[in-house]
N, C-alpha and C. Protein backbone atom coordinates (compact mmCIF):
# COMPACT_ATOMS: atom_id res chain seq x y z
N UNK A 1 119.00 125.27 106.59
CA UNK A 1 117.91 126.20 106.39
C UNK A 1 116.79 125.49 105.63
N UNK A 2 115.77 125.54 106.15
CA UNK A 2 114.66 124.66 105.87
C UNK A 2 113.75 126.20 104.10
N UNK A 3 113.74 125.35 102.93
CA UNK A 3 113.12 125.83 101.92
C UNK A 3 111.44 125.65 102.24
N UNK A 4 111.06 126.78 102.02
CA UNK A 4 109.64 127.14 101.76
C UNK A 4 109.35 126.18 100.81
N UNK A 5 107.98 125.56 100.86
CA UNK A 5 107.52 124.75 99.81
C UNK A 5 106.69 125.68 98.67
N UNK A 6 107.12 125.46 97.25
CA UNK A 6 106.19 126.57 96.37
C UNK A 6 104.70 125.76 96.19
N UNK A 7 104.23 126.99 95.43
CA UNK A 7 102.54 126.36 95.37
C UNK A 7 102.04 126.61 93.82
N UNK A 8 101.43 125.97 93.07
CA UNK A 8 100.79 126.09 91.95
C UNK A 8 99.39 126.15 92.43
N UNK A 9 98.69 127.45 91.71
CA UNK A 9 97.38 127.53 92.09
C UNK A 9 96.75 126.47 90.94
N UNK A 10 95.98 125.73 91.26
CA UNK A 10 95.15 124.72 89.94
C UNK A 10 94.54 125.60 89.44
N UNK A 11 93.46 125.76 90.23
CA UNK A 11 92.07 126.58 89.16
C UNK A 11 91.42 127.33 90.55
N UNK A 12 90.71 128.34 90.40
CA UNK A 12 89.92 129.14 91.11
C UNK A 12 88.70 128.86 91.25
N UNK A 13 88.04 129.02 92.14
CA UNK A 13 86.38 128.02 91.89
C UNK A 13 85.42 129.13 91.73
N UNK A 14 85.71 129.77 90.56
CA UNK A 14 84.42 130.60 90.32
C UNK A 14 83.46 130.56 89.92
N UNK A 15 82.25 131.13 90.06
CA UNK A 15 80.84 131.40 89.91
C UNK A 15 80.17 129.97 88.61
N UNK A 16 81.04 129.80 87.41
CA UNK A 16 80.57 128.70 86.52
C UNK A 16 80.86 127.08 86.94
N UNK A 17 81.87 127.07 87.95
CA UNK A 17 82.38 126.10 88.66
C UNK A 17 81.74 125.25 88.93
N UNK A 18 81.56 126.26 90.20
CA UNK A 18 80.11 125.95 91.15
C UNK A 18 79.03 125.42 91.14
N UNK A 19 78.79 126.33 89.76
CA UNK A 19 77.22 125.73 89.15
C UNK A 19 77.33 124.62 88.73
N UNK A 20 78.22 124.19 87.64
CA UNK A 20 78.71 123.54 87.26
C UNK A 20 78.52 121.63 88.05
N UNK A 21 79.33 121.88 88.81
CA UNK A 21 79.59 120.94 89.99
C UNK A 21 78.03 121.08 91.31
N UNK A 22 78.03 122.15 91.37
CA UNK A 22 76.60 121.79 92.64
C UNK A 22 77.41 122.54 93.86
N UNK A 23 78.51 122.74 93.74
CA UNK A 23 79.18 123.13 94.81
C UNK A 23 78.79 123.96 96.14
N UNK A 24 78.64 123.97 97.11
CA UNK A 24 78.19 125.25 98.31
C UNK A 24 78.73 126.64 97.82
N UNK A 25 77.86 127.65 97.96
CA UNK A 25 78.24 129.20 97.97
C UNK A 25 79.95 129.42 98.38
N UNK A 26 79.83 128.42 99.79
CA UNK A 26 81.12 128.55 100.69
C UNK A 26 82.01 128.89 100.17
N UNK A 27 82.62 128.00 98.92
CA UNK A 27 83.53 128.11 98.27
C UNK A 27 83.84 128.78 96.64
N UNK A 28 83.09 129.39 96.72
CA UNK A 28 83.06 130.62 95.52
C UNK A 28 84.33 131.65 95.92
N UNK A 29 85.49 131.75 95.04
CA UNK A 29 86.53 132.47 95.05
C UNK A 29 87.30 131.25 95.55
N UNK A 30 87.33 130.79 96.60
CA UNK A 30 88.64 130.03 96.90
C UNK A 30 89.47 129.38 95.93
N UNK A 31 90.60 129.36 95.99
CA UNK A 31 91.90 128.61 95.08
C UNK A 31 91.98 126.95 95.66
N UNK A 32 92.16 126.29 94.88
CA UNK A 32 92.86 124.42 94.62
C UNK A 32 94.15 125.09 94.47
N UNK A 33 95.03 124.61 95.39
CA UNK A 33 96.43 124.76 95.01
C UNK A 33 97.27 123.42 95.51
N UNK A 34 97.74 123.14 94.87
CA UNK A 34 99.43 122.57 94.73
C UNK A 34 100.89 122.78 95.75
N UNK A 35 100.90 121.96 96.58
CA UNK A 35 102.08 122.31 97.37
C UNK A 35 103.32 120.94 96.98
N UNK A 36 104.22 121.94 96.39
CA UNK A 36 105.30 120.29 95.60
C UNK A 36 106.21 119.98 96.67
N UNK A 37 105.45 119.78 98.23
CA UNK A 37 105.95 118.82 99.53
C UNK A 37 104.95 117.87 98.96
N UNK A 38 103.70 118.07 98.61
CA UNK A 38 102.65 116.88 98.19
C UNK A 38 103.16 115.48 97.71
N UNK A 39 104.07 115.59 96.63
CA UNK A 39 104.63 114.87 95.60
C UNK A 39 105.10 113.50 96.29
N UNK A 40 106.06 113.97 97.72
CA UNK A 40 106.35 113.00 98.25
C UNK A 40 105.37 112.04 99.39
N UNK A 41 104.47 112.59 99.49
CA UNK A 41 102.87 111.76 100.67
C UNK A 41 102.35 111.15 98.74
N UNK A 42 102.76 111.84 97.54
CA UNK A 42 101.66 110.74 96.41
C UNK A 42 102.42 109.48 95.87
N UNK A 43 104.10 109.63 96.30
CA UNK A 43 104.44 108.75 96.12
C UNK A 43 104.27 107.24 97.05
N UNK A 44 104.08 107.68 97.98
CA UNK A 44 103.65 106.56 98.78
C UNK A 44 102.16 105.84 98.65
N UNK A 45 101.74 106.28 97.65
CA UNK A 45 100.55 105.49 97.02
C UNK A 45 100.88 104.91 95.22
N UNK A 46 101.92 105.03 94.82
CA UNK A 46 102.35 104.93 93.76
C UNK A 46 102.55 103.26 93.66
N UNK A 47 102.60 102.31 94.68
CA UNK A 47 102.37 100.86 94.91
C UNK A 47 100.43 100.26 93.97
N UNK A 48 99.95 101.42 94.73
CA UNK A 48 98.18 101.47 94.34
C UNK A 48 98.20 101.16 92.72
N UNK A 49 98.76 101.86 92.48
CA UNK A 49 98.29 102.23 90.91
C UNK A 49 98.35 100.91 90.02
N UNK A 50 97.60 100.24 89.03
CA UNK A 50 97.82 99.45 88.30
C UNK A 50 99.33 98.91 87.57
N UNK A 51 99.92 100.25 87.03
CA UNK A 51 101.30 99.97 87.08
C UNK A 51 101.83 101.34 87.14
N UNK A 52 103.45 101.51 86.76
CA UNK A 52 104.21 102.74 86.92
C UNK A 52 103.65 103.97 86.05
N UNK A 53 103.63 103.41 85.22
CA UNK A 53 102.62 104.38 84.02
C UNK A 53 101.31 104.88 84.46
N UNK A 54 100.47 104.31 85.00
CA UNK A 54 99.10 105.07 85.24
C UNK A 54 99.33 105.85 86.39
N UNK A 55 100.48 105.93 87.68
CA UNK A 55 100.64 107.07 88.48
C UNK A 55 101.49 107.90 87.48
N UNK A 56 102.43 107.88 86.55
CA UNK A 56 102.65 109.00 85.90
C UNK A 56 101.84 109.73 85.56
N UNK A 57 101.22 109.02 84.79
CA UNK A 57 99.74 109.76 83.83
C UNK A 57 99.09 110.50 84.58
N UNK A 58 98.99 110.00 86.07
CA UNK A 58 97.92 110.63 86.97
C UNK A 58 98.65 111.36 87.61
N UNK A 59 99.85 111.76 88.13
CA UNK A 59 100.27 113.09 88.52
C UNK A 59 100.18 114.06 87.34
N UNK A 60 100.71 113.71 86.59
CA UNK A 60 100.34 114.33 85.10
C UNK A 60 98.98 115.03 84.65
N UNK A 61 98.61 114.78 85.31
CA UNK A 61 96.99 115.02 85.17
C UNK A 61 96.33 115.52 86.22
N UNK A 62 96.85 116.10 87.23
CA UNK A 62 96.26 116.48 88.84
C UNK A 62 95.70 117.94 88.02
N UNK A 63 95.37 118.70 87.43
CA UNK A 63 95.11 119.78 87.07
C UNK A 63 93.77 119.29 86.21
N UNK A 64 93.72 118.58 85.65
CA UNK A 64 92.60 117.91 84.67
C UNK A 64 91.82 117.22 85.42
N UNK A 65 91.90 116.98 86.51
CA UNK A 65 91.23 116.18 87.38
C UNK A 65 90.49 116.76 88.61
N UNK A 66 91.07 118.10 89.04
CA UNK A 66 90.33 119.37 89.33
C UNK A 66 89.35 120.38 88.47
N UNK A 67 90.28 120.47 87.59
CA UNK A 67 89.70 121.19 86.45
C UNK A 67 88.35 120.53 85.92
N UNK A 68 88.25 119.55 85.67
CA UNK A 68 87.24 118.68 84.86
C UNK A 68 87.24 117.28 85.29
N UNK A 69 86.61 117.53 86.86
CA UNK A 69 86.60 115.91 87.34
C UNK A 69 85.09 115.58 86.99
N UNK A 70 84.83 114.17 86.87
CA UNK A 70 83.66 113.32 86.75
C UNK A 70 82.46 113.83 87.42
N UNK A 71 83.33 113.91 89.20
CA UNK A 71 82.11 114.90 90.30
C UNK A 71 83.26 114.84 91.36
N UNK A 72 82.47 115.59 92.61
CA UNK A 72 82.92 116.17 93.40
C UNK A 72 81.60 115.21 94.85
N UNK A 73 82.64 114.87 95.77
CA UNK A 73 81.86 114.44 96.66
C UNK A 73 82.60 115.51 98.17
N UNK A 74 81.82 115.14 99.55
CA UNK A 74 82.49 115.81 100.53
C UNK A 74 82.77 114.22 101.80
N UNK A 75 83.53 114.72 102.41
CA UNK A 75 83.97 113.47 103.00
C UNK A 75 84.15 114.30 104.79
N UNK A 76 82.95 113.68 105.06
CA UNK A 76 83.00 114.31 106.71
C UNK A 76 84.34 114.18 107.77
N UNK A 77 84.17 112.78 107.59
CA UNK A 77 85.65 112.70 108.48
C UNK A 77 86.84 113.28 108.23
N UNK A 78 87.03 112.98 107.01
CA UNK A 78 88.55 114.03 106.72
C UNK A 78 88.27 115.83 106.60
N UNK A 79 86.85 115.66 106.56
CA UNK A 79 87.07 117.31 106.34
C UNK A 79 87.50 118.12 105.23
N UNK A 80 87.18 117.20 103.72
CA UNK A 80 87.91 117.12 102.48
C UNK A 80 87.11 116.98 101.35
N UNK A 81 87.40 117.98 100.33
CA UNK A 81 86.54 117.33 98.94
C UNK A 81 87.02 116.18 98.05
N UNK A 82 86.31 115.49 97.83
CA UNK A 82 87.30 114.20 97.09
C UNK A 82 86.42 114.24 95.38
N UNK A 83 87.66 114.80 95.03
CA UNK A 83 87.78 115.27 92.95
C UNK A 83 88.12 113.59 92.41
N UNK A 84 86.87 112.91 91.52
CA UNK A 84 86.76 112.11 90.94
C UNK A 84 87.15 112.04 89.53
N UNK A 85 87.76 111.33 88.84
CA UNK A 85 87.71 111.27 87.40
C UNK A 85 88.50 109.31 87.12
N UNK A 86 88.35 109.27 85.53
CA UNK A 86 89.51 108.42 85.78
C UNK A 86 90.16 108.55 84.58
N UNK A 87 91.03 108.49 84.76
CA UNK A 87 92.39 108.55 83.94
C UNK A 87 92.80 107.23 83.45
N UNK A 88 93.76 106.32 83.92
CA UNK A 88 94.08 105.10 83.40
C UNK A 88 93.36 104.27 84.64
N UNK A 89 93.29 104.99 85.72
CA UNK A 89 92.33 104.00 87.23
C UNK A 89 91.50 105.40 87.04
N UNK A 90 90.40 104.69 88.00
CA UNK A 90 89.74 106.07 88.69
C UNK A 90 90.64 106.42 89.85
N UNK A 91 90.92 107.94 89.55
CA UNK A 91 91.51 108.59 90.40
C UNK A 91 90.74 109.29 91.66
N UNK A 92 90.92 109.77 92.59
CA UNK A 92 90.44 110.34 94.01
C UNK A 92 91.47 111.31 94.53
N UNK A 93 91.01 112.59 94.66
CA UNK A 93 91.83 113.38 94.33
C UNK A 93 91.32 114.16 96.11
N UNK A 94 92.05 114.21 97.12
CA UNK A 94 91.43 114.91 98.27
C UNK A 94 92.06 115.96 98.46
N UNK A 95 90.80 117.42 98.58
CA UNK A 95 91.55 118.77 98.88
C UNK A 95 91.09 118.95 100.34
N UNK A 96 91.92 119.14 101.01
CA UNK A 96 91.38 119.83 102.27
C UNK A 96 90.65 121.12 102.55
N UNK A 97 89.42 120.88 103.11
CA UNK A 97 88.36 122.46 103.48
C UNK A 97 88.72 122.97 104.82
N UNK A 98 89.70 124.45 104.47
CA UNK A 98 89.45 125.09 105.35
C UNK A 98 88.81 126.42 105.30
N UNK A 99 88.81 127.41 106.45
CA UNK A 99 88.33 128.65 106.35
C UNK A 99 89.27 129.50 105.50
N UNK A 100 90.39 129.31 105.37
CA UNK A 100 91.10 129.64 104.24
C UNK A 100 91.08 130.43 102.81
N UNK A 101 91.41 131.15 102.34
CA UNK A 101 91.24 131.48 100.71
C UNK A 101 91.77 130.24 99.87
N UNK A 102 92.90 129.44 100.39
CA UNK A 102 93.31 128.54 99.84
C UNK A 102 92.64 127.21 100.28
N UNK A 103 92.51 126.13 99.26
CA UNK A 103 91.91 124.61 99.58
C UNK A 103 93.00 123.84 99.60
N UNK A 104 93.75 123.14 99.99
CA UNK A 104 95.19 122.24 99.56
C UNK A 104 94.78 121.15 99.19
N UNK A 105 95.53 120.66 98.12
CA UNK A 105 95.57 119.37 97.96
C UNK A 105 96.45 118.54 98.54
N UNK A 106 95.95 117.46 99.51
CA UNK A 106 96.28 116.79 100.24
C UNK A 106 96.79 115.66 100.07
N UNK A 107 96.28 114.48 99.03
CA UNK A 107 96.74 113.07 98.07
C UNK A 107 96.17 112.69 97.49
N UNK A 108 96.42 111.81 96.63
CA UNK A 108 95.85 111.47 95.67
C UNK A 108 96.18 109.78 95.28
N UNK A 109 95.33 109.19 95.23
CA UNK A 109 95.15 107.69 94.89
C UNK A 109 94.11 107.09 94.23
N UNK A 110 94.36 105.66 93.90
CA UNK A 110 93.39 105.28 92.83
C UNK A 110 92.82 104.86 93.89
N UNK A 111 91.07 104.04 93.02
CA UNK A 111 90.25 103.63 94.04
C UNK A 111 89.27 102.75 93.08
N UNK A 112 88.72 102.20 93.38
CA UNK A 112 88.08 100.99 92.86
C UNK A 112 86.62 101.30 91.79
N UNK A 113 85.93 100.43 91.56
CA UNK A 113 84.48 101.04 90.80
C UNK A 113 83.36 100.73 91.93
N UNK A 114 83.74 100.03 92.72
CA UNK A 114 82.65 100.24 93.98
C UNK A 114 82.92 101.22 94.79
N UNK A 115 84.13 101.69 95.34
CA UNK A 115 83.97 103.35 96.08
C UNK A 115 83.83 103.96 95.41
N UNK A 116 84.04 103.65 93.70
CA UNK A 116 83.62 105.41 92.97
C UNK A 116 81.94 105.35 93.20
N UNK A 117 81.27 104.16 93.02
CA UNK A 117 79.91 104.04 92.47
C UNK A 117 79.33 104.61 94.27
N UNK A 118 79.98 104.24 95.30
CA UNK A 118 79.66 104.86 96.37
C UNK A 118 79.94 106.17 96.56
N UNK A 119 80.62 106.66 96.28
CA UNK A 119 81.15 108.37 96.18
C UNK A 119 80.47 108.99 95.23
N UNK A 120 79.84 108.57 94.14
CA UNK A 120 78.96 109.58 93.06
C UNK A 120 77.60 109.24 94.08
N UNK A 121 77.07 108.40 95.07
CA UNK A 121 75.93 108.45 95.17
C UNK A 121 76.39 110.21 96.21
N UNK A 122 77.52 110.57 96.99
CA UNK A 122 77.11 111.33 97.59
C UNK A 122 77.55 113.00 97.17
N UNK A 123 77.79 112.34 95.77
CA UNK A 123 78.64 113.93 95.13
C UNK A 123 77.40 115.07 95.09
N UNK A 124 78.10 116.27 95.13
CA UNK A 124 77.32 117.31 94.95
C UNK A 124 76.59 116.97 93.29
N UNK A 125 77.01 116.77 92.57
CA UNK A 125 76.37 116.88 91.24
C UNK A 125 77.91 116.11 90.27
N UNK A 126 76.83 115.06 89.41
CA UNK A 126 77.42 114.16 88.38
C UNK A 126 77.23 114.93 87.35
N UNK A 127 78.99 115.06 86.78
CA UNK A 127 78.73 116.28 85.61
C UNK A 127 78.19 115.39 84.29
N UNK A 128 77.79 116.05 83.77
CA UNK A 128 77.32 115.02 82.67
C UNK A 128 78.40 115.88 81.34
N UNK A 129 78.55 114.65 80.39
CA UNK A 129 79.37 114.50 79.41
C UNK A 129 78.77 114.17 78.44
């Protein structure tokens, strides 16, 4: 008998979010959620990471990294928002956009300072700190 996968909602993208980030209307109300089938597609990037410790840290941190990423870019081909921050690497955090109430998070991997410096040129808005 095949188990349902559970879901942690991250955060809700409401109205201060939005603003916040630059975000489209589109997604006002929708949920970031968590499906813990994920865990096993982030381990297969767990090679990426600088060492064993900075993918801990950074699953550890998938909520902080939605919650309060650097910026938010959109990524045509995948059809996906990609949640920036960095943690011990810069992290890249991709949720999938659908018509949905829910957004999924899809994987998550590190990524360099030249795709970040290319990905803030196309983010909705660089939060400032």
């Amino acid at each position: 008998m095949n188990k349902k996968p559970s879901k942690i909602i991250i955060c809700v993208l409401d109205d201060n979010y939005i603003s916040d980030y630059g975000l489209p209307d589109m997604y006002r109300g929708k949920s970031i959620v968590l499906y813990d089938d994920r865990f096993f597609h982030f381990a297969k990037h767990r090679q990426e990471f600088s060492n064993e410790e900075s993918y801990k840290k950074t699953i550890l941190s998938i909520n902080a990294i939605i919650q309060e990423p650097e910026f938010i870019s959109f990524n045509e081909n995948n059809r996906s928002l990609e949640f920036v921050k960095h943690i011990t690497d810069n992290i890249l955090v991709a949720v999938r956009v659908s018509q949905s109430k829910e957004l999924k998070i899809k994987t998550l991997y590190p990524i360099n300072d030249t795709k970040k410096e290319k990905l803030k040129i196309r983010a909705y808005k660089v939060k400032a700190y």
